[in-house]
Protein backbone atom coordinates (compact mmCIF):
# COMPACT_ATOMS: atom_id res chain seq x y z
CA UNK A 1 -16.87 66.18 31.53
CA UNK A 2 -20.14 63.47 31.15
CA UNK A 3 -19.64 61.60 28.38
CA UNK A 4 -23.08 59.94 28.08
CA UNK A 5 -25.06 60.12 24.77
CA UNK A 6 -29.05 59.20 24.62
CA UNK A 7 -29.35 57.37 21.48
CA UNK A 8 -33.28 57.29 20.10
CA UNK A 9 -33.52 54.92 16.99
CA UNK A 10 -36.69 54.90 15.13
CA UNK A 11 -36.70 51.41 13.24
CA UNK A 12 -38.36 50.72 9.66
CA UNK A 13 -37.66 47.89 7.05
CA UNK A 14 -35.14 49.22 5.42
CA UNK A 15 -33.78 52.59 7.26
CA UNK A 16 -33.11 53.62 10.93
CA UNK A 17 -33.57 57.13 11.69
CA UNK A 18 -31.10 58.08 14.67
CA UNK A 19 -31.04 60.99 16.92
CA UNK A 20 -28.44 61.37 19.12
CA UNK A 21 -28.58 63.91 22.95
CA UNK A 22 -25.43 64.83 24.90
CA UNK A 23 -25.32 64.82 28.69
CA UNK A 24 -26.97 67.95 28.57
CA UNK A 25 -29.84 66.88 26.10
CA UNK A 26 -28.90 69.14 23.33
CA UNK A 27 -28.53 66.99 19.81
CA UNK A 28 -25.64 66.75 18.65
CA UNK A 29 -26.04 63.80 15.80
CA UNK A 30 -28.54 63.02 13.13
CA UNK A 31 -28.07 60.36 10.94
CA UNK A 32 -30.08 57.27 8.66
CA UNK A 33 -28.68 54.57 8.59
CA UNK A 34 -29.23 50.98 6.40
CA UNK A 35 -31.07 48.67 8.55
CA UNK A 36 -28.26 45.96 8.36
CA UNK A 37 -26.09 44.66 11.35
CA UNK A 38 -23.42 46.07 9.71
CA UNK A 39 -23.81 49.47 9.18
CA UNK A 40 -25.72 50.23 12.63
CA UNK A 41 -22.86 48.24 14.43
CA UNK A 42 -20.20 50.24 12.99
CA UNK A 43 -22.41 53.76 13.34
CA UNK A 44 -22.38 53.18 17.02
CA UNK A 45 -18.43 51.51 16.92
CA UNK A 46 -18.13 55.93 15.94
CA UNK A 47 -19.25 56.83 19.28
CA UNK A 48 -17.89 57.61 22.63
CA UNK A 49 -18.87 57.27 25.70
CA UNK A 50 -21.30 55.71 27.63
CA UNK A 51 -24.35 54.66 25.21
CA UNK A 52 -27.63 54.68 26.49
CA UNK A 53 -30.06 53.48 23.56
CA UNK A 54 -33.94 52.90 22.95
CA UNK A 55 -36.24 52.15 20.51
CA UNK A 56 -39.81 50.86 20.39
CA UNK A 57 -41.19 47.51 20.29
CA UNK A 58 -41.88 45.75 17.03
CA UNK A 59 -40.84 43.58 14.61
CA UNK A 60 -37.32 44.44 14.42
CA UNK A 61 -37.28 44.61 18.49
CA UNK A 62 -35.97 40.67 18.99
CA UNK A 63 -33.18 41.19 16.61
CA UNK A 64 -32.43 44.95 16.93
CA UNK A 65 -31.86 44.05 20.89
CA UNK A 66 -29.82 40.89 20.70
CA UNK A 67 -27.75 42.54 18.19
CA UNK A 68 -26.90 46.08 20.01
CA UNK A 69 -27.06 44.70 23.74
CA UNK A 70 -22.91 43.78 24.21
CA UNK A 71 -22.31 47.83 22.84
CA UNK A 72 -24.26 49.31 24.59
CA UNK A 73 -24.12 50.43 28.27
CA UNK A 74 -28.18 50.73 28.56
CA UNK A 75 -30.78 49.58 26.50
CA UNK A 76 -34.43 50.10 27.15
CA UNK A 77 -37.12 48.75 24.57
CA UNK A 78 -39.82 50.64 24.48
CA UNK A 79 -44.10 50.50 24.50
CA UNK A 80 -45.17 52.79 22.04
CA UNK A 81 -48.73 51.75 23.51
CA UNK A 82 -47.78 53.27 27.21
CA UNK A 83 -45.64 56.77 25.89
CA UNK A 84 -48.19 59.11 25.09
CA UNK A 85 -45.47 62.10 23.99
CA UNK A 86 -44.59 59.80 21.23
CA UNK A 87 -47.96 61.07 19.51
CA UNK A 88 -47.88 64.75 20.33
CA UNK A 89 -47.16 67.23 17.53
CA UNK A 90 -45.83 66.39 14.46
CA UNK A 91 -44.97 63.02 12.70
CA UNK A 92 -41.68 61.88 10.81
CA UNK A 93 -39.20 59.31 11.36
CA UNK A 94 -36.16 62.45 12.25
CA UNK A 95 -38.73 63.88 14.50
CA UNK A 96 -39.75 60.07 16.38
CA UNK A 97 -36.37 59.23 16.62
CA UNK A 98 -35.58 62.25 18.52
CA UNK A 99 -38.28 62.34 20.96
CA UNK A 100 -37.32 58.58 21.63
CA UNK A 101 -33.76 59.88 22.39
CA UNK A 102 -35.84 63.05 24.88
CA UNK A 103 -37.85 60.45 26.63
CA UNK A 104 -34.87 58.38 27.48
CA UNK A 105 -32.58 61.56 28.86
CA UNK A 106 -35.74 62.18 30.61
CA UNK A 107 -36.20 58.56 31.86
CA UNK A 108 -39.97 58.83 30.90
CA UNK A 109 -39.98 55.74 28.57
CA UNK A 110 -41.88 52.67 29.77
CA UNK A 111 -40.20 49.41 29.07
CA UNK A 112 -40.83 45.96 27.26
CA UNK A 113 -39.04 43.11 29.12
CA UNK A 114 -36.74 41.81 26.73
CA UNK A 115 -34.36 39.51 29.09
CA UNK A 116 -33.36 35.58 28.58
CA UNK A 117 -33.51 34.15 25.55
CA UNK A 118 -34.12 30.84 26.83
CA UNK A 119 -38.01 31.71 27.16
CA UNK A 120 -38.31 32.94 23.99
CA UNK A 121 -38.93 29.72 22.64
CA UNK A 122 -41.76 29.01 24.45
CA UNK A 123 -43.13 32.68 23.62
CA UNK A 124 -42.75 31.90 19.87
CA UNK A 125 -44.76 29.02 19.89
CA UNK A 126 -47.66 30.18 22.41
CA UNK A 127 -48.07 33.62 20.16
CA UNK A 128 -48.10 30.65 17.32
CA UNK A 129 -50.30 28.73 18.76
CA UNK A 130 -52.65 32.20 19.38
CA UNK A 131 -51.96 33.01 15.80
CA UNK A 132 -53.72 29.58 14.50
CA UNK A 133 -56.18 29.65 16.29
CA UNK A 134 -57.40 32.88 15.64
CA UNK A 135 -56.83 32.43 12.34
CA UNK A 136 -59.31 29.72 12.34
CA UNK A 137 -62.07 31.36 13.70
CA UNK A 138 -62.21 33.55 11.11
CA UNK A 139 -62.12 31.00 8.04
CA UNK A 140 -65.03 29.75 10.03
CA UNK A 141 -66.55 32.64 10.89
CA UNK A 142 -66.35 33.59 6.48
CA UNK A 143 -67.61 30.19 6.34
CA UNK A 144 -70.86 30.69 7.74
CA UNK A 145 -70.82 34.18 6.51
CA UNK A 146 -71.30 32.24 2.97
CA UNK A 147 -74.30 30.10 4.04
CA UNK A 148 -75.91 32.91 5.51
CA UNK A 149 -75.38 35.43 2.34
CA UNK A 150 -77.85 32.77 0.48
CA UNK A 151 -79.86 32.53 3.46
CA UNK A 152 -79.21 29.04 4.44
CA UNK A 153 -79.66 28.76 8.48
CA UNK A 154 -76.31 27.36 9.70
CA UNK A 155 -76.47 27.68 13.21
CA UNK A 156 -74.67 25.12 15.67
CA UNK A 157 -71.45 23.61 14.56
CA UNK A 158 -72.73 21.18 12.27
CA UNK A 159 -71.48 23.08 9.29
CA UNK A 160 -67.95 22.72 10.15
CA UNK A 161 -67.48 19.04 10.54
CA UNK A 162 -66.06 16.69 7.55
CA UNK A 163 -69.12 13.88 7.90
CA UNK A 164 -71.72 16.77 6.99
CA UNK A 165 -69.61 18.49 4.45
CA UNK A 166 -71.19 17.46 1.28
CA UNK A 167 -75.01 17.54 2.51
CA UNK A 168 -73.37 21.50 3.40
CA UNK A 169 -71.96 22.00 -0.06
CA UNK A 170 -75.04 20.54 -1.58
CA UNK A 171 -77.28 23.09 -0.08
CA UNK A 172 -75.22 26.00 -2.54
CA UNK A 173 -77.45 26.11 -5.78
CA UNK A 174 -74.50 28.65 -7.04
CA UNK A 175 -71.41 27.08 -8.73
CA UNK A 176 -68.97 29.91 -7.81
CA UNK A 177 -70.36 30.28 -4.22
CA UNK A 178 -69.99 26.31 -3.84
CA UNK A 179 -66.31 26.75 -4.84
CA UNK A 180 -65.56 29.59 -2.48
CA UNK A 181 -66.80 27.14 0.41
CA UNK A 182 -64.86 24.46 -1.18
CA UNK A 183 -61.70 26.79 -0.72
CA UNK A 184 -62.83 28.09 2.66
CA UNK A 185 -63.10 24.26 3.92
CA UNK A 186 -59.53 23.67 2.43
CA UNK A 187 -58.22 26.87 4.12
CA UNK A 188 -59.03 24.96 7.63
CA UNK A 189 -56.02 22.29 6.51
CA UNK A 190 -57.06 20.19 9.18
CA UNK A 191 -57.69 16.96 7.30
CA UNK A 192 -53.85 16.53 6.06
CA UNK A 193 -52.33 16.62 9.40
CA UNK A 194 -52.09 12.67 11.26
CA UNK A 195 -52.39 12.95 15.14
CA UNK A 196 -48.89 12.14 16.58
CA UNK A 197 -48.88 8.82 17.61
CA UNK A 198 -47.11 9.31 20.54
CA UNK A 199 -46.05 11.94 23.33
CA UNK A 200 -42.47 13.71 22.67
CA UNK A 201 -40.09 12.50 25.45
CA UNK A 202 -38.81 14.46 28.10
CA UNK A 203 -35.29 16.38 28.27
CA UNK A 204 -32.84 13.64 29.74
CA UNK A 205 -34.02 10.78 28.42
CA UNK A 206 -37.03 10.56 30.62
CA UNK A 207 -40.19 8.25 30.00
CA UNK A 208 -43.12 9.70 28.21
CA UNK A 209 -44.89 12.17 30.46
CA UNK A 210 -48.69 11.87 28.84
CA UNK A 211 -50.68 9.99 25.60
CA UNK A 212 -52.28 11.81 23.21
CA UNK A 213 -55.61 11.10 22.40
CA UNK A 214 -56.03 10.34 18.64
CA UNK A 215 -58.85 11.74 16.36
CA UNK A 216 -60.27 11.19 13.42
CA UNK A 217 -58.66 13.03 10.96
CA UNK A 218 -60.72 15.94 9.50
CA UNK A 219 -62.84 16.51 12.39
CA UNK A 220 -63.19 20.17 12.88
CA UNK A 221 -63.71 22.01 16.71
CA UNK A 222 -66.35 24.88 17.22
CA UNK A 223 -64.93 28.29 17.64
CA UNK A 224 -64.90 27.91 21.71
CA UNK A 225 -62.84 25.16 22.33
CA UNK A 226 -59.49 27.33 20.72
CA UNK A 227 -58.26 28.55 24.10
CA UNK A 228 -55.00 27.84 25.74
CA UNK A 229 -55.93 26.89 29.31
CA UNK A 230 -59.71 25.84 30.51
CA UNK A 231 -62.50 24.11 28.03
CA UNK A 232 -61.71 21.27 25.76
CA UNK A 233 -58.97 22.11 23.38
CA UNK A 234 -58.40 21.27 19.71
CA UNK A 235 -56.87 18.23 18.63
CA UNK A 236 -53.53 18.26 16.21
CA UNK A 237 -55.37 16.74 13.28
CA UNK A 238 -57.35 19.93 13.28
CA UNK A 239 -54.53 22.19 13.27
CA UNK A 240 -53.43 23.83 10.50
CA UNK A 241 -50.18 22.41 8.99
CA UNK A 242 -47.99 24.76 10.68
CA UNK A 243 -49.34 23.64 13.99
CA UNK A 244 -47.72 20.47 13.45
CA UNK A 245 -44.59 22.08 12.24
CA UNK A 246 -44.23 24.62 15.25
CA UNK A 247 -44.55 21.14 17.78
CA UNK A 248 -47.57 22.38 19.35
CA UNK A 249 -49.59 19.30 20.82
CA UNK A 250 -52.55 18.00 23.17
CA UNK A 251 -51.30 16.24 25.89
CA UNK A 252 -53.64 14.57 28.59
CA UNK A 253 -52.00 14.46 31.97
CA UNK A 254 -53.61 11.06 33.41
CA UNK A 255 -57.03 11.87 33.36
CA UNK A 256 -58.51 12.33 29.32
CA UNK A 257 -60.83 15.01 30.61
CA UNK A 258 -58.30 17.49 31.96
CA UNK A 259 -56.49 18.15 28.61
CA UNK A 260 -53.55 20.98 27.89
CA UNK A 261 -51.92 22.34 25.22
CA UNK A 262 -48.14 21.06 25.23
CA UNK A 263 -45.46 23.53 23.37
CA UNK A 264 -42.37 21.65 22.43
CA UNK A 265 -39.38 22.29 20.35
CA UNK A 266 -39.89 19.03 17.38
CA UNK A 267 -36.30 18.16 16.53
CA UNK A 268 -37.61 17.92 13.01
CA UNK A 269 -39.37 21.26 12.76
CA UNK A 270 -37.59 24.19 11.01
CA UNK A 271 -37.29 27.54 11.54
């Protein structure tokens, strides 16, 4: 007789729907379970068999897979963007978690690498990195937003650097709309953070790979130059403080005009 169970786990803060298929796909378990290490780890100690388990990708994803991975014969992560079935009919966590547990008997689920942790690292601090500087853009963009709402022409980038802040602020008649530009400039946080003095080292006691260029503190890049690869890129003194913190810093390799954006783990950043 097959022993193999299809396991479909529908994942929230602080509950896990589970729905569990037989070899035949008829259920045969339905349960909710605490979403603690725990409890799910002894739910599936319960079982017998060979476990084949999925769930979709999300917040939980990272942990959810390191944590069920040595228990489980097969493990598929999900895209909840690429299974279309997932949205037909009717909506519930018992009913998602079941039709999770279909699609994998079926083998119609589409997948979400989830492999080596020794990249994940790197992916933390590029979606970081992403994260920062999309965040800025849009404290500039509400920025400008603010000039323009009291028609004040702002174009160019002018508005954004420290030198020409107080002519800027000057131009607001209004108290409270001066203020809410005051906090908009702070929001940037660029003017705290010192430029690095020096490149990190490399792993194995190597000699410095590159120099970073230093900046004047408080100087503030236009909207375009917040890209990863290509254009000029944004110095550390106008990251926000958790740029600094996450070790994410411009390196120029040799030539100053063909600049990079360097992700390294800083021995004294936390996480």
């Amino acid at each position: 007789m097959n022993s193999e169970k299809y396991i479909g786990l529908d994942v929230h803060q602080a509950t896990v729907s589970v729905a569990v298929l037989d070899s035949t796909g008829k259920l045969v378990m339905e349960s909710i379970l605490e979403t603690k290490a725990a409890t799910i780890l002894d739910f599936f100690a319960g079982l017998r068999g060979t476990l084949s388990v999925t769930f979709e990708e999300g917040t939980w994803a990272a942990w959810l897979y390191d944590l069920l991975k040595p228990h489980v014969a097969k493990l598929v992560v999900c895209n909840p963007r690429k299974n279309a079935l997932l949205k037909d009919g009717n909506k519930s966590d018992r009913i998602d978690a079941h039709k999770l547990a279909e699609l994998l008997y079926l083998n119609k689920l589409s997948s979400v690498y989830h492999g080596e942790t020794g990249v994940r690292m790197l992916r933390e601090l590029a979606r970081s990195y992403l994260t920062i500087a999309k965040d800025l853009t849009r404290v500039m963009c509400r920025l400008k937003a603010v000039y323009r709402s009291w028609a004040i022409p702002c174009a160019g980038r002018d508005v954004y650097y420290t030198r020409h802040r107080a002519e800027w602020l000057g131009k607001i008649k209004e108290a409270g709309v001066r203020r809410r530009a005051e906090r908009l400039y702070q929001q940037t946080g660029h003017a705290a953070v010192p430029a690095p003095a020096s490149a990190p080292r490399a792993v194995g006691g190597e000699s410095q790979a590159c120099h970073h260029r230093q900046t004047t503190a408080g100087s503030l890049p236009g909207t375009d130059s917040l890209r990863l690869g290509g254009g000029a890129d944004p110095d550390p003194a106008s990251f926000p403080h958790e740029a600094t913190a996450l070790g994410v810093q411009r390196t120029c390799f040799g030539n100053p005009h063909q600049c990079g954006i360097l992700l390294c783990q800083r021995r004294t950043a936390t996480f």
